[in-house]
C-alpha atoms as a PDB file:
ATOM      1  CA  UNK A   1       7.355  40.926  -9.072  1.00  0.00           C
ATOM      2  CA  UNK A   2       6.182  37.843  -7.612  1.00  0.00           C
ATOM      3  CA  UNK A   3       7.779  36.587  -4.330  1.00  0.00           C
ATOM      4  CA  UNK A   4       8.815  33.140  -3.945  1.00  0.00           C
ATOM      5  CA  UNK A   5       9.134  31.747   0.111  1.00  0.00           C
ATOM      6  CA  UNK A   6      12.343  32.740  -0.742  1.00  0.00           C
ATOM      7  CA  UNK A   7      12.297  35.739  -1.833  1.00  0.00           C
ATOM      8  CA  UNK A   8      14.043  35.867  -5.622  1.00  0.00           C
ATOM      9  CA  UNK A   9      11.184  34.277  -7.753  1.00  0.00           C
ATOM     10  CA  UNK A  10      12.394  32.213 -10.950  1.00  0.00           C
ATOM     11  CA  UNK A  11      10.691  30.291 -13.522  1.00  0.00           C
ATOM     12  CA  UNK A  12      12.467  28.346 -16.230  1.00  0.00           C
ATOM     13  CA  UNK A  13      10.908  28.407 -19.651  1.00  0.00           C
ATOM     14  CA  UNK A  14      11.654  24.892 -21.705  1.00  0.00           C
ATOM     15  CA  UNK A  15      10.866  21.568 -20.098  1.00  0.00           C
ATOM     16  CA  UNK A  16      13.868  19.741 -21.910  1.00  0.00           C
ATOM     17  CA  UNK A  17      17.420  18.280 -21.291  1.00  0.00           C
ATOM     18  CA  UNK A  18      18.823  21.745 -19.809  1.00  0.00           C
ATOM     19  CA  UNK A  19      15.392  22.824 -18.332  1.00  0.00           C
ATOM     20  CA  UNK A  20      14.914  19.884 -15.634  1.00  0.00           C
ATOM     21  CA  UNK A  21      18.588  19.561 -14.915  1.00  0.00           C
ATOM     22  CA  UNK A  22      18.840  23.694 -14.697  1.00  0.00           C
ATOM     23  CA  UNK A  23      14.708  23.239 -12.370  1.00  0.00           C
ATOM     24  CA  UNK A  24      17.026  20.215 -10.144  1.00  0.00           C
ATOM     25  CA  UNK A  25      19.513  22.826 -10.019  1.00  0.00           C
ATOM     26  CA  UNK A  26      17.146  25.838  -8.473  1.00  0.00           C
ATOM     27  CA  UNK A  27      15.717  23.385  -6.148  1.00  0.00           C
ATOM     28  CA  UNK A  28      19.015  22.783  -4.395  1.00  0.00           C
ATOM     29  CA  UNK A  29      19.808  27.078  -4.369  1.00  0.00           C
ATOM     30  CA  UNK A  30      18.947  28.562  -0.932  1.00  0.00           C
ATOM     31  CA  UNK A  31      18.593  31.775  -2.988  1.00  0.00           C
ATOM     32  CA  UNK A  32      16.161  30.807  -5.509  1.00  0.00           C
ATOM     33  CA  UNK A  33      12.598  29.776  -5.529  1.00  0.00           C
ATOM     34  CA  UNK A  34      11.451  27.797  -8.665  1.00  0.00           C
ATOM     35  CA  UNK A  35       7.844  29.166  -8.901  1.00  0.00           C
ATOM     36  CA  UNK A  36       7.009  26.963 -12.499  1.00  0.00           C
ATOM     37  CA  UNK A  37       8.282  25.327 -14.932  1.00  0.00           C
ATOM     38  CA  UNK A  38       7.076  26.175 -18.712  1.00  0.00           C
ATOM     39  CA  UNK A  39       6.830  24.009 -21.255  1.00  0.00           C
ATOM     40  CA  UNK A  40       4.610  23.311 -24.526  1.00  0.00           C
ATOM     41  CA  UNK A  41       3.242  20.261 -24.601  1.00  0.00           C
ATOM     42  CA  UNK A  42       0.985  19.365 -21.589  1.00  0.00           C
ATOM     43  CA  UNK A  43       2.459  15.265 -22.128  1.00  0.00           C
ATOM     44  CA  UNK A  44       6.337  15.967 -22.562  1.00  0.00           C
ATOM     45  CA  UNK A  45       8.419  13.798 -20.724  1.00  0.00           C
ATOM     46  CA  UNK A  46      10.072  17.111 -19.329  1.00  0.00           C
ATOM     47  CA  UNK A  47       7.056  18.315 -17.297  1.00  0.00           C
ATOM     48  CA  UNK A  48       6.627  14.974 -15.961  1.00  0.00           C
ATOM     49  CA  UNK A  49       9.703  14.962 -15.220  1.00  0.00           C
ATOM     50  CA  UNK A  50       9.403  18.262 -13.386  1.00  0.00           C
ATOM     51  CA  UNK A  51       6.402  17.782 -11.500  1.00  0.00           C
ATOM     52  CA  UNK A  52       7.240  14.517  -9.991  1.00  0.00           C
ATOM     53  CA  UNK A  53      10.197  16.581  -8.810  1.00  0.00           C
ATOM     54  CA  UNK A  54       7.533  18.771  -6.783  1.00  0.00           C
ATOM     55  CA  UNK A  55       7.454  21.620  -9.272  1.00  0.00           C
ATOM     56  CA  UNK A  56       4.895  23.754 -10.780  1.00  0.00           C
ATOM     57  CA  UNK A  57       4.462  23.358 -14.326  1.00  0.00           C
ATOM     58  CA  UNK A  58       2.479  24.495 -17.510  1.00  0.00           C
ATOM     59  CA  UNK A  59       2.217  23.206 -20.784  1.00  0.00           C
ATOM     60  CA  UNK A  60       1.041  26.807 -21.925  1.00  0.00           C
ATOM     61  CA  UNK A  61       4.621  28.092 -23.338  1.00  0.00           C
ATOM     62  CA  UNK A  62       5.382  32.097 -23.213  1.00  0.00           C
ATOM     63  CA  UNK A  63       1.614  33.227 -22.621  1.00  0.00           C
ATOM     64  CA  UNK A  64       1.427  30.822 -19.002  1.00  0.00           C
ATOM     65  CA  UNK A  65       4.597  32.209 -17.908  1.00  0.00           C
ATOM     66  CA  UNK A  66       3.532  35.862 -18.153  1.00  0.00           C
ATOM     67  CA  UNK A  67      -0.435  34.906 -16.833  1.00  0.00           C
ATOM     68  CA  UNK A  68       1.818  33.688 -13.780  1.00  0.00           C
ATOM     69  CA  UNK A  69       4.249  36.134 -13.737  1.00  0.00           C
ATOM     70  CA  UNK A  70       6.046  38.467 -13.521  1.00  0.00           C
ATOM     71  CA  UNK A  71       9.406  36.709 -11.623  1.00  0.00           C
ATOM     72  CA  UNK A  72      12.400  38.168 -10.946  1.00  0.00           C
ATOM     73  CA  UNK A  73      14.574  36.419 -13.371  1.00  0.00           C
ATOM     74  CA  UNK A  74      13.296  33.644 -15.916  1.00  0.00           C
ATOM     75  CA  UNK A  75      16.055  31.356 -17.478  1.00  0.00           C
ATOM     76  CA  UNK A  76      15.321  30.814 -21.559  1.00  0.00           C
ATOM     77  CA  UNK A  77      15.745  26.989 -22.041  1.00  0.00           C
ATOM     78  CA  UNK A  78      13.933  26.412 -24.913  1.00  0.00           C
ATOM     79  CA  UNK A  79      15.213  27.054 -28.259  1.00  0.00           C
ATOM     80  CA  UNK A  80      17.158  30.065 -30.117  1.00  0.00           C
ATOM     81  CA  UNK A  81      14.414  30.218 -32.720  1.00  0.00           C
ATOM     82  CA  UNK A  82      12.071  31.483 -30.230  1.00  0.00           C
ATOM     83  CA  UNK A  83      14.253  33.801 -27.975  1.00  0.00           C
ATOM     84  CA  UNK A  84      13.723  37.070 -29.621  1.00  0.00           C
ATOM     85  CA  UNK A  85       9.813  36.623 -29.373  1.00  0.00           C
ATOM     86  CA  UNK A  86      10.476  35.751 -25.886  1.00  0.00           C
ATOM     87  CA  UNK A  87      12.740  38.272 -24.966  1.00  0.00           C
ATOM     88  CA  UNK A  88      10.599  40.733 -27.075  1.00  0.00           C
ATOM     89  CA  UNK A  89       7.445  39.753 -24.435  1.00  0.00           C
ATOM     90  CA  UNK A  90       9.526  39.956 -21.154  1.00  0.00           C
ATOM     91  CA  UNK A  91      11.461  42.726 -21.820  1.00  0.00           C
ATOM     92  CA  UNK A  92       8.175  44.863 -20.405  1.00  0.00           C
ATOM     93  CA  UNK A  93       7.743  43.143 -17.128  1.00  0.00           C
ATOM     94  CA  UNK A  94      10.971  43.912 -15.407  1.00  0.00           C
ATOM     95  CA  UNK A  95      12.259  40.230 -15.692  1.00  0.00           C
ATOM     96  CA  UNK A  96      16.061  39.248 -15.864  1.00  0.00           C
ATOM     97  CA  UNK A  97      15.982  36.766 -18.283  1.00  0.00           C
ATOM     98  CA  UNK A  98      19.028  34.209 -18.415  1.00  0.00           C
ATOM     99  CA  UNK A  99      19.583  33.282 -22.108  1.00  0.00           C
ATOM    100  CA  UNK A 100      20.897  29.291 -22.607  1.00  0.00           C
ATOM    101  CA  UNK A 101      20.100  29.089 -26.387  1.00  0.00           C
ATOM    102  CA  UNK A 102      22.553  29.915 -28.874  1.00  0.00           C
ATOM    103  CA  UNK A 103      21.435  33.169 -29.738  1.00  0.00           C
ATOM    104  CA  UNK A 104      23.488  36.124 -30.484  1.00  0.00           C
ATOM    105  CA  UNK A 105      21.113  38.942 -28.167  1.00  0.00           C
ATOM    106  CA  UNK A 106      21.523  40.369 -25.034  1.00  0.00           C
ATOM    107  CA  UNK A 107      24.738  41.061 -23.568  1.00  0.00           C
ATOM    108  CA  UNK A 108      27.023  38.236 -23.600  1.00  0.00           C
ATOM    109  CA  UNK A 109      28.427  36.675 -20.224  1.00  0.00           C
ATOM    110  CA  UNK A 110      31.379  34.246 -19.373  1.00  0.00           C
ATOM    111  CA  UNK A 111      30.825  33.950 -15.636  1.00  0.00           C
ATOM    112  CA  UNK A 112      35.282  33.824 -14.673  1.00  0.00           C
ATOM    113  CA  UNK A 113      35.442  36.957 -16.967  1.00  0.00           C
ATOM    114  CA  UNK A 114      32.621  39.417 -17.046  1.00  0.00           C
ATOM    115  CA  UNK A 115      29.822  38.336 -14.671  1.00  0.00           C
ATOM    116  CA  UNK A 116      30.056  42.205 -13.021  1.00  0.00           C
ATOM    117  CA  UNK A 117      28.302  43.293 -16.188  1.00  0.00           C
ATOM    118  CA  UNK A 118      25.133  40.650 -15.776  1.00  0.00           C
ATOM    119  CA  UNK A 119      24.430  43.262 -13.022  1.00  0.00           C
ATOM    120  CA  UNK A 120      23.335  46.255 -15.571  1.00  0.00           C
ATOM    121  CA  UNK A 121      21.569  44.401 -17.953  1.00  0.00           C
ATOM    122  CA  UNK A 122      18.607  42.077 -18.313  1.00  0.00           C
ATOM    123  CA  UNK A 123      18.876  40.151 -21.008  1.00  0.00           C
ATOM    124  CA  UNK A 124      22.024  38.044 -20.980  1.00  0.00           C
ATOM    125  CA  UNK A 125      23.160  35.634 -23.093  1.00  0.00           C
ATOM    126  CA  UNK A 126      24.920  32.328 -22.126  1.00  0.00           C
ATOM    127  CA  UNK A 127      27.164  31.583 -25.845  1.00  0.00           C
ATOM    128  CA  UNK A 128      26.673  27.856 -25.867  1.00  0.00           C
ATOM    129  CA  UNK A 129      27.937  25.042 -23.780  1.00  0.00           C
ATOM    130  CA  UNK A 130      31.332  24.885 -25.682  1.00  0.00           C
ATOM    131  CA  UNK A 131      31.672  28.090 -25.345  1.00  0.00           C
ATOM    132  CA  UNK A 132      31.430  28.381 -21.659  1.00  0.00           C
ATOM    133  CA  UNK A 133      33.820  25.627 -21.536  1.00  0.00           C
ATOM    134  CA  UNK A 134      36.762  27.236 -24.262  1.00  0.00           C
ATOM    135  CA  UNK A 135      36.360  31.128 -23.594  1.00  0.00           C
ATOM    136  CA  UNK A 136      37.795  30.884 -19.975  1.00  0.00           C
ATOM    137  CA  UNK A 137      40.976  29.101 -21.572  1.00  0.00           C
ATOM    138  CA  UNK A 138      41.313  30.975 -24.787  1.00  0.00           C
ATOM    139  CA  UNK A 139      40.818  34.331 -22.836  1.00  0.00           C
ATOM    140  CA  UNK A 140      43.615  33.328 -20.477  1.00  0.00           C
ATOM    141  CA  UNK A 141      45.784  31.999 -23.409  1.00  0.00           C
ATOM    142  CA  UNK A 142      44.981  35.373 -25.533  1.00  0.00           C
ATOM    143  CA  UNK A 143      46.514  37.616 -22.404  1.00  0.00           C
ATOM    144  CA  UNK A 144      50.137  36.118 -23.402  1.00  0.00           C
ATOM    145  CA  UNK A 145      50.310  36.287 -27.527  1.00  0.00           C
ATOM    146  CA  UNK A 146      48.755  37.632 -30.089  1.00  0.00           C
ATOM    147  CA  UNK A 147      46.331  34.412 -31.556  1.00  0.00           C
ATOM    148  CA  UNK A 148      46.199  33.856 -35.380  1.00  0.00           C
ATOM    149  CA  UNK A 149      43.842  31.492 -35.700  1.00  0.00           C
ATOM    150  CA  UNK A 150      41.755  29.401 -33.064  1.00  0.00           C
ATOM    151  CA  UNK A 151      40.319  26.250 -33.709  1.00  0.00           C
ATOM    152  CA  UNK A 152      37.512  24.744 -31.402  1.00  0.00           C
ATOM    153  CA  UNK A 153      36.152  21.020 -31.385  1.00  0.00           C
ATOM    154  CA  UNK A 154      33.454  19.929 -29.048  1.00  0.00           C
ATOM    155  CA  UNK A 155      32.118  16.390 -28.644  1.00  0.00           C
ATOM    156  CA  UNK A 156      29.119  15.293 -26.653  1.00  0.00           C
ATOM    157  CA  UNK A 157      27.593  12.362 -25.974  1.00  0.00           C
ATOM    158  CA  UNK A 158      24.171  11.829 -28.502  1.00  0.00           C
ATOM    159  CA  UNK A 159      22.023  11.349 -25.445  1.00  0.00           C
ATOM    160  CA  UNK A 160      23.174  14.528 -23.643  1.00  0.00           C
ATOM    161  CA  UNK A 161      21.661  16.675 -26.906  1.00  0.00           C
ATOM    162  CA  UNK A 162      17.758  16.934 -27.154  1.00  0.00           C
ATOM    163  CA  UNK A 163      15.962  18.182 -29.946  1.00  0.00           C
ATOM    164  CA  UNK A 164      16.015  22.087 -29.648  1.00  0.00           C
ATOM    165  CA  UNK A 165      20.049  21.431 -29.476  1.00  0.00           C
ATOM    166  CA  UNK A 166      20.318  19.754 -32.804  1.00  0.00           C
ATOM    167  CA  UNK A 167      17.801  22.037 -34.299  1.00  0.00           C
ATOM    168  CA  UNK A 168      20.672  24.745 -33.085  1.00  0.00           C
ATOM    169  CA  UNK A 169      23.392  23.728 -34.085  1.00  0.00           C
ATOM    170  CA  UNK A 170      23.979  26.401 -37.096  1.00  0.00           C
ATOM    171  CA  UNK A 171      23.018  28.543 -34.371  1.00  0.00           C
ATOM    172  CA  UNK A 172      25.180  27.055 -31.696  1.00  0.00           C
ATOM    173  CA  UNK A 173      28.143  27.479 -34.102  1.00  0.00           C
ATOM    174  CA  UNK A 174      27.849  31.325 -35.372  1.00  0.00           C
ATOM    175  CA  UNK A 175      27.210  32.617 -31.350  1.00  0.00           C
ATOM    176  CA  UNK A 176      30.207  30.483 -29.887  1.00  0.00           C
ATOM    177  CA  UNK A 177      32.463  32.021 -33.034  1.00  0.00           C
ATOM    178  CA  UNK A 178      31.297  35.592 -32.303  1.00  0.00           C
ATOM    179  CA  UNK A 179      32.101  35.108 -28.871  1.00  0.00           C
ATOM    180  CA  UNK A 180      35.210  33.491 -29.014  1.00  0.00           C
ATOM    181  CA  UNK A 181      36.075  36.617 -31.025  1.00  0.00           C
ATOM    182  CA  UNK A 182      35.078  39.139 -28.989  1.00  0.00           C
ATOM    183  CA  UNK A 183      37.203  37.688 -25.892  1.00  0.00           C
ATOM    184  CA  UNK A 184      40.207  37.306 -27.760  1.00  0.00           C
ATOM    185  CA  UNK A 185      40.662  39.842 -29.919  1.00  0.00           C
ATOM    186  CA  UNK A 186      41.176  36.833 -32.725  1.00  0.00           C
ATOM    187  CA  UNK A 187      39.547  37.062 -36.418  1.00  0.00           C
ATOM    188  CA  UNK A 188      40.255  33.438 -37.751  1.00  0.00           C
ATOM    189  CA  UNK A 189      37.990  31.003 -35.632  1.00  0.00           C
ATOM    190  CA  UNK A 190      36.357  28.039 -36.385  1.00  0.00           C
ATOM    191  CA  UNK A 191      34.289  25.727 -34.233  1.00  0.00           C
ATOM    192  CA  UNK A 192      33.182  22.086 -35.136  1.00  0.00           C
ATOM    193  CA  UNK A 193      30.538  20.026 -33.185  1.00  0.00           C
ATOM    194  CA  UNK A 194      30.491  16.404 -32.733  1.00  0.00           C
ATOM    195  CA  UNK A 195      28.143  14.285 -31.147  1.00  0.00           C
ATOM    196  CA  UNK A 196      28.974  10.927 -30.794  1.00  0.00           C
ATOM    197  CA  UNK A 197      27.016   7.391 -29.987  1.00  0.00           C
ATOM    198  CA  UNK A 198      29.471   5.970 -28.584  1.00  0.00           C
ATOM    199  CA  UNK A 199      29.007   3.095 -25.404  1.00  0.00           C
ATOM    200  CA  UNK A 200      29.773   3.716 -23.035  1.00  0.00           C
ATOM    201  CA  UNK A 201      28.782   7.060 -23.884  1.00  0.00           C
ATOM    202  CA  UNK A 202      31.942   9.522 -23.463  1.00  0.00           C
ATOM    203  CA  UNK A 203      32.132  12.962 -21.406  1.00  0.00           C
ATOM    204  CA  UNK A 204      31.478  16.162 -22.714  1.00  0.00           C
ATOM    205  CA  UNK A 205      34.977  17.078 -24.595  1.00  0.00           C
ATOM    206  CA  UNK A 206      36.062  20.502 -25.895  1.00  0.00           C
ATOM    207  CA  UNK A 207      39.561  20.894 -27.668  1.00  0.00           C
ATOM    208  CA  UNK A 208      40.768  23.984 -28.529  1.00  0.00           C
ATOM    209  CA  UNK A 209      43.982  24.662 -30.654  1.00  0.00           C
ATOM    210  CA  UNK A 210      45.648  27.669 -31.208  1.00  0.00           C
ATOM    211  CA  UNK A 211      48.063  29.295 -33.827  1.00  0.00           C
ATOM    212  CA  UNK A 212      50.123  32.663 -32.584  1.00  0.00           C
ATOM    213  CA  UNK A 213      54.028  32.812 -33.696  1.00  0.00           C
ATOM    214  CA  UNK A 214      54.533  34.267 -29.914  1.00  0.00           C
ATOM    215  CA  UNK A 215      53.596  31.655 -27.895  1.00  0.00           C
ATOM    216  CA  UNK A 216      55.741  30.598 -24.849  1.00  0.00           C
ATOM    217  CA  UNK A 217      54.882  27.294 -22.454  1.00  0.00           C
ATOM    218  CA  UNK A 218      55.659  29.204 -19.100  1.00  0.00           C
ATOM    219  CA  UNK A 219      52.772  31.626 -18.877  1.00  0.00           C
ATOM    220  CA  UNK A 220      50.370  29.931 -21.392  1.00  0.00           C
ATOM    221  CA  UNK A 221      50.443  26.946 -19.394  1.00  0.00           C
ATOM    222  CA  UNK A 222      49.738  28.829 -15.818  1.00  0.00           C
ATOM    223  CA  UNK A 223      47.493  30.964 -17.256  1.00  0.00           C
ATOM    224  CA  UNK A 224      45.504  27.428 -18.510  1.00  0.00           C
ATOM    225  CA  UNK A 225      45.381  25.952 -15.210  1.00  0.00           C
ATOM    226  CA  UNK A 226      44.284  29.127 -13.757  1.00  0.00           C
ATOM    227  CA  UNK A 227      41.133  29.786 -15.707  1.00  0.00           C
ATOM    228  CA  UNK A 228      40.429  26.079 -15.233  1.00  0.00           C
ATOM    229  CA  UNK A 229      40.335  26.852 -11.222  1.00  0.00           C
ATOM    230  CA  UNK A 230      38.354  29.344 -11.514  1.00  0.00           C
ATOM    231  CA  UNK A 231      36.094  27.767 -14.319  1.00  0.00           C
ATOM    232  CA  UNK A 232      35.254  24.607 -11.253  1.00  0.00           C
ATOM    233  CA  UNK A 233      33.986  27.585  -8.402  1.00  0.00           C
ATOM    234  CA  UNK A 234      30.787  26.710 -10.661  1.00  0.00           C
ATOM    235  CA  UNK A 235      31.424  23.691 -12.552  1.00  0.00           C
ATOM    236  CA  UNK A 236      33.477  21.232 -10.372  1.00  0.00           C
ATOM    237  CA  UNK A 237      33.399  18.481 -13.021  1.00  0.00           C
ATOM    238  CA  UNK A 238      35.840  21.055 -15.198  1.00  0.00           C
ATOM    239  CA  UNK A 239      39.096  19.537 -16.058  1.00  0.00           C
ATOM    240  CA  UNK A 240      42.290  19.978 -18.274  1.00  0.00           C
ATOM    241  CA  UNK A 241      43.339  16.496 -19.119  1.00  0.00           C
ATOM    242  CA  UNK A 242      45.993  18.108 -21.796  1.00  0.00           C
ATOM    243  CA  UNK A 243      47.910  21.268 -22.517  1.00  0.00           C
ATOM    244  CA  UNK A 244      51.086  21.236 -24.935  1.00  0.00           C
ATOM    245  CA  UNK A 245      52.606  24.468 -26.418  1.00  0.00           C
ATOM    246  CA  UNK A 246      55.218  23.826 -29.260  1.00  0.00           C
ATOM    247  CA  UNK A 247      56.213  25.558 -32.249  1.00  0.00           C
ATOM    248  CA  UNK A 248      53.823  28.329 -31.777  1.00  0.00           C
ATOM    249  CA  UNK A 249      50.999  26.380 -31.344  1.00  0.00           C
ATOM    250  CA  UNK A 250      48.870  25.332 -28.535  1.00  0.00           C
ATOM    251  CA  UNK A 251      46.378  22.572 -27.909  1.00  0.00           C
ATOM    252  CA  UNK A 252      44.407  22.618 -24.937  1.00  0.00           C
ATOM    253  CA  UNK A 253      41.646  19.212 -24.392  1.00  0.00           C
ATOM    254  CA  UNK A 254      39.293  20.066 -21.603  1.00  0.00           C
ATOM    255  CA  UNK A 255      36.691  17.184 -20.092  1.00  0.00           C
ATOM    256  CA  UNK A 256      33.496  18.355 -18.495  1.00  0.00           C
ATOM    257  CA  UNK A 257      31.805  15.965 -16.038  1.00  0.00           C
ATOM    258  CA  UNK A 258      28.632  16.567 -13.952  1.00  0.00           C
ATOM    259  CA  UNK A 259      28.283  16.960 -10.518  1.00  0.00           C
ATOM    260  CA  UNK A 260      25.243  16.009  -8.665  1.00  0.00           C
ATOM    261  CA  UNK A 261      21.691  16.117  -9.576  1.00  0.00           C
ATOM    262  CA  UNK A 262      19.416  14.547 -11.773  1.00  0.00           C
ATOM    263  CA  UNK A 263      21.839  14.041 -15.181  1.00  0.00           C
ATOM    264  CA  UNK A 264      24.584  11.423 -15.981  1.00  0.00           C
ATOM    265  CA  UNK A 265      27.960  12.398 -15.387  1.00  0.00           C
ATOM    266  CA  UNK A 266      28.693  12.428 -19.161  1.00  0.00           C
ATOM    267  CA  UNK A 267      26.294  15.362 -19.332  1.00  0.00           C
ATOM    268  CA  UNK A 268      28.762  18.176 -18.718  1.00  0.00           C
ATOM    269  CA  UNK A 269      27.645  20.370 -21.514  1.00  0.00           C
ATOM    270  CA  UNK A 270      23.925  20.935 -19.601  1.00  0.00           C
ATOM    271  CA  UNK A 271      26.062  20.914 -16.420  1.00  0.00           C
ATOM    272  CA  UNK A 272      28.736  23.904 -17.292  1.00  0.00           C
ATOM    273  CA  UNK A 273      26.070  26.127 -18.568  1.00  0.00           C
ATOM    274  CA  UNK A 274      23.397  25.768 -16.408  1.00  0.00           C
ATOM    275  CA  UNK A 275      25.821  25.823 -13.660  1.00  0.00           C
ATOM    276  CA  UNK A 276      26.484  29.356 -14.702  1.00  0.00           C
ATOM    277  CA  UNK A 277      23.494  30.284 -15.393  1.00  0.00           C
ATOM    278  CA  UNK A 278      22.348  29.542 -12.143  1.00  0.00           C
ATOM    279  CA  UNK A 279      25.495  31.398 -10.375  1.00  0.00           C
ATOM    280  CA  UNK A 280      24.509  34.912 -12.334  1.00  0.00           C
ATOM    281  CA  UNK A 281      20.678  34.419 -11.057  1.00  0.00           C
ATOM    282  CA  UNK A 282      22.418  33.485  -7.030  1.00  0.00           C
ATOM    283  CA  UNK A 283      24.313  36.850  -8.394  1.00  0.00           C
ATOM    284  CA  UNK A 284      21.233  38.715  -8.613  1.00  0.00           C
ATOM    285  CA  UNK A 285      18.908  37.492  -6.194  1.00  0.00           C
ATOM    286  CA  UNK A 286      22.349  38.965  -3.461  1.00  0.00           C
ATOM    287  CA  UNK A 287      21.675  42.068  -5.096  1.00  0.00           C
ATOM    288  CA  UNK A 288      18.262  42.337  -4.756  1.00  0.00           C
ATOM    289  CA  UNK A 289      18.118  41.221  -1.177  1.00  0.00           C
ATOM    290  CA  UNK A 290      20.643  44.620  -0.206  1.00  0.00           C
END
């Protein structure tokens, strides 16, 4: 593998929204070393972006990253239509690679519930923004009744969505869905995406709502807040501005704000999942160096 001064050696493949906020991310680990940034058109905005920021950068796509490779883990920002070819070309070089599109390969990881697992595989998969945001809280609410049917609306700001995110969105909506079902056991799901143009433009929303006949407001409601705390060990900007439980039905509104770095604070979609993303490669690099 290639060594950064550092040690752990990352590259991040996809010079847009969630690429230079997840490369302004890196730069600020004292775990990581960003050794390129990979993009596909030598003029994009994003690598200008990323070299004025003092990284390395190619406009060459997949083939430039493995010419300058290998690295210990590479983080897919790119696009889901191009993941499996990517994956399919890394999976020989003894990479980790960090999945943030909305595909449904590798082995899926919610940070607060299953990061131990990231450690035994090396191609993980991120869900989706929304669902890094709603699987914490519809885990926790799942461990006290028996869910018929979860519903799950996220709004973003227009701005805070570039162009491989809108070409995703059918994409975005089947892998959140799958993995909303796979945490909580539930069949019925359904997840809507908004994004609105709002002025000022308005934070990164996700409301959830769920139908189980069992539901009682004592545990559900500690069981909310405690996901939520855990949820902000990687994602400070996390918040539950509303949880009501009634009639066997619950509707939880979460608000995601970032934190820091080079994006506006209504940005918390690119900030919750690159903020995990970058905790399972801090999780890995720990491992390596033992």
């Amino acid at each position: 593998m290639a060594a950064g001064e550092r040690g752990t050696s990352v590259a991040v493949l996809g010079a847009g929204l969630i690429g230079i906020d997840l490369a302004d991310k890196i730069q600020r680990s004292t775990s990581l070393d960003l050794c390129l940034v990979v993009g596909r058109h030598r003029e994009s905005l994003g690598l200008a972006r990323a070299a004025g920021m003092g990284c390395a950068t190619s406009s060459g796509g997949i083939a430039a990253l493995l010419e300058s490779g290998p690295f210990h883990v590479v983080f897919d920002a790119s696009n889901a239509d191009c993941h499996a070819d990517h994956w399919a070309a890394l999976s020989k070089t003894g990479t980790t690679l960090i999945d943030l599109t909305p595909t449904q390969l590798g082995t899926v990881v919610v940070p607060t519930l299953n990061a131990g697992q990231a450690a035994g595989h090396r191609h993980i998969n991120l869900v989706s923004c929304g669902g890094q945001a709603a699987i914490p809280v519809l885990h926790a609410v799942a461990q006290h009744c028996t869910p018929a049917y979860i519903e799950v609306v996220s709004t973003g700001a227009s701005a805070s969505a570039g162009r491989a995110t809108r070409l995703n969105l059918d994409q975005y909506i089947a892998t959140t869905e799958a993995a909303i079902r796979s945490f909580t056991g539930t069949r019925e799901v359904k997840v809507m995406v908004n994004l609105s143009p709002a002025r000022p433009a308005p934070p990164f929303r996700v409301v959830m709502t769920v139908l189980a006949p069992d539901l009682r407001p004592g545990p559900v409601g500690a069981a909310v807040t405690s996901a939520a705390e855990e949820v902000r060990a990687f994602a400070p900007g996390f918040t539950v501005i509303s949880a009501t439980v009634q009639d066997g039905r619950i509707s939880v509104a979460v608000e995601v704000t970032a934190t820091g770095g080079r994006i506006p604070r209504y940005a918390g979609n690119l900030d919750i999942i690159n903020g995990a993303a970058l905790l399972l490669a801090e999780q890995h690099a720990a491992a390596l160096s033992r």
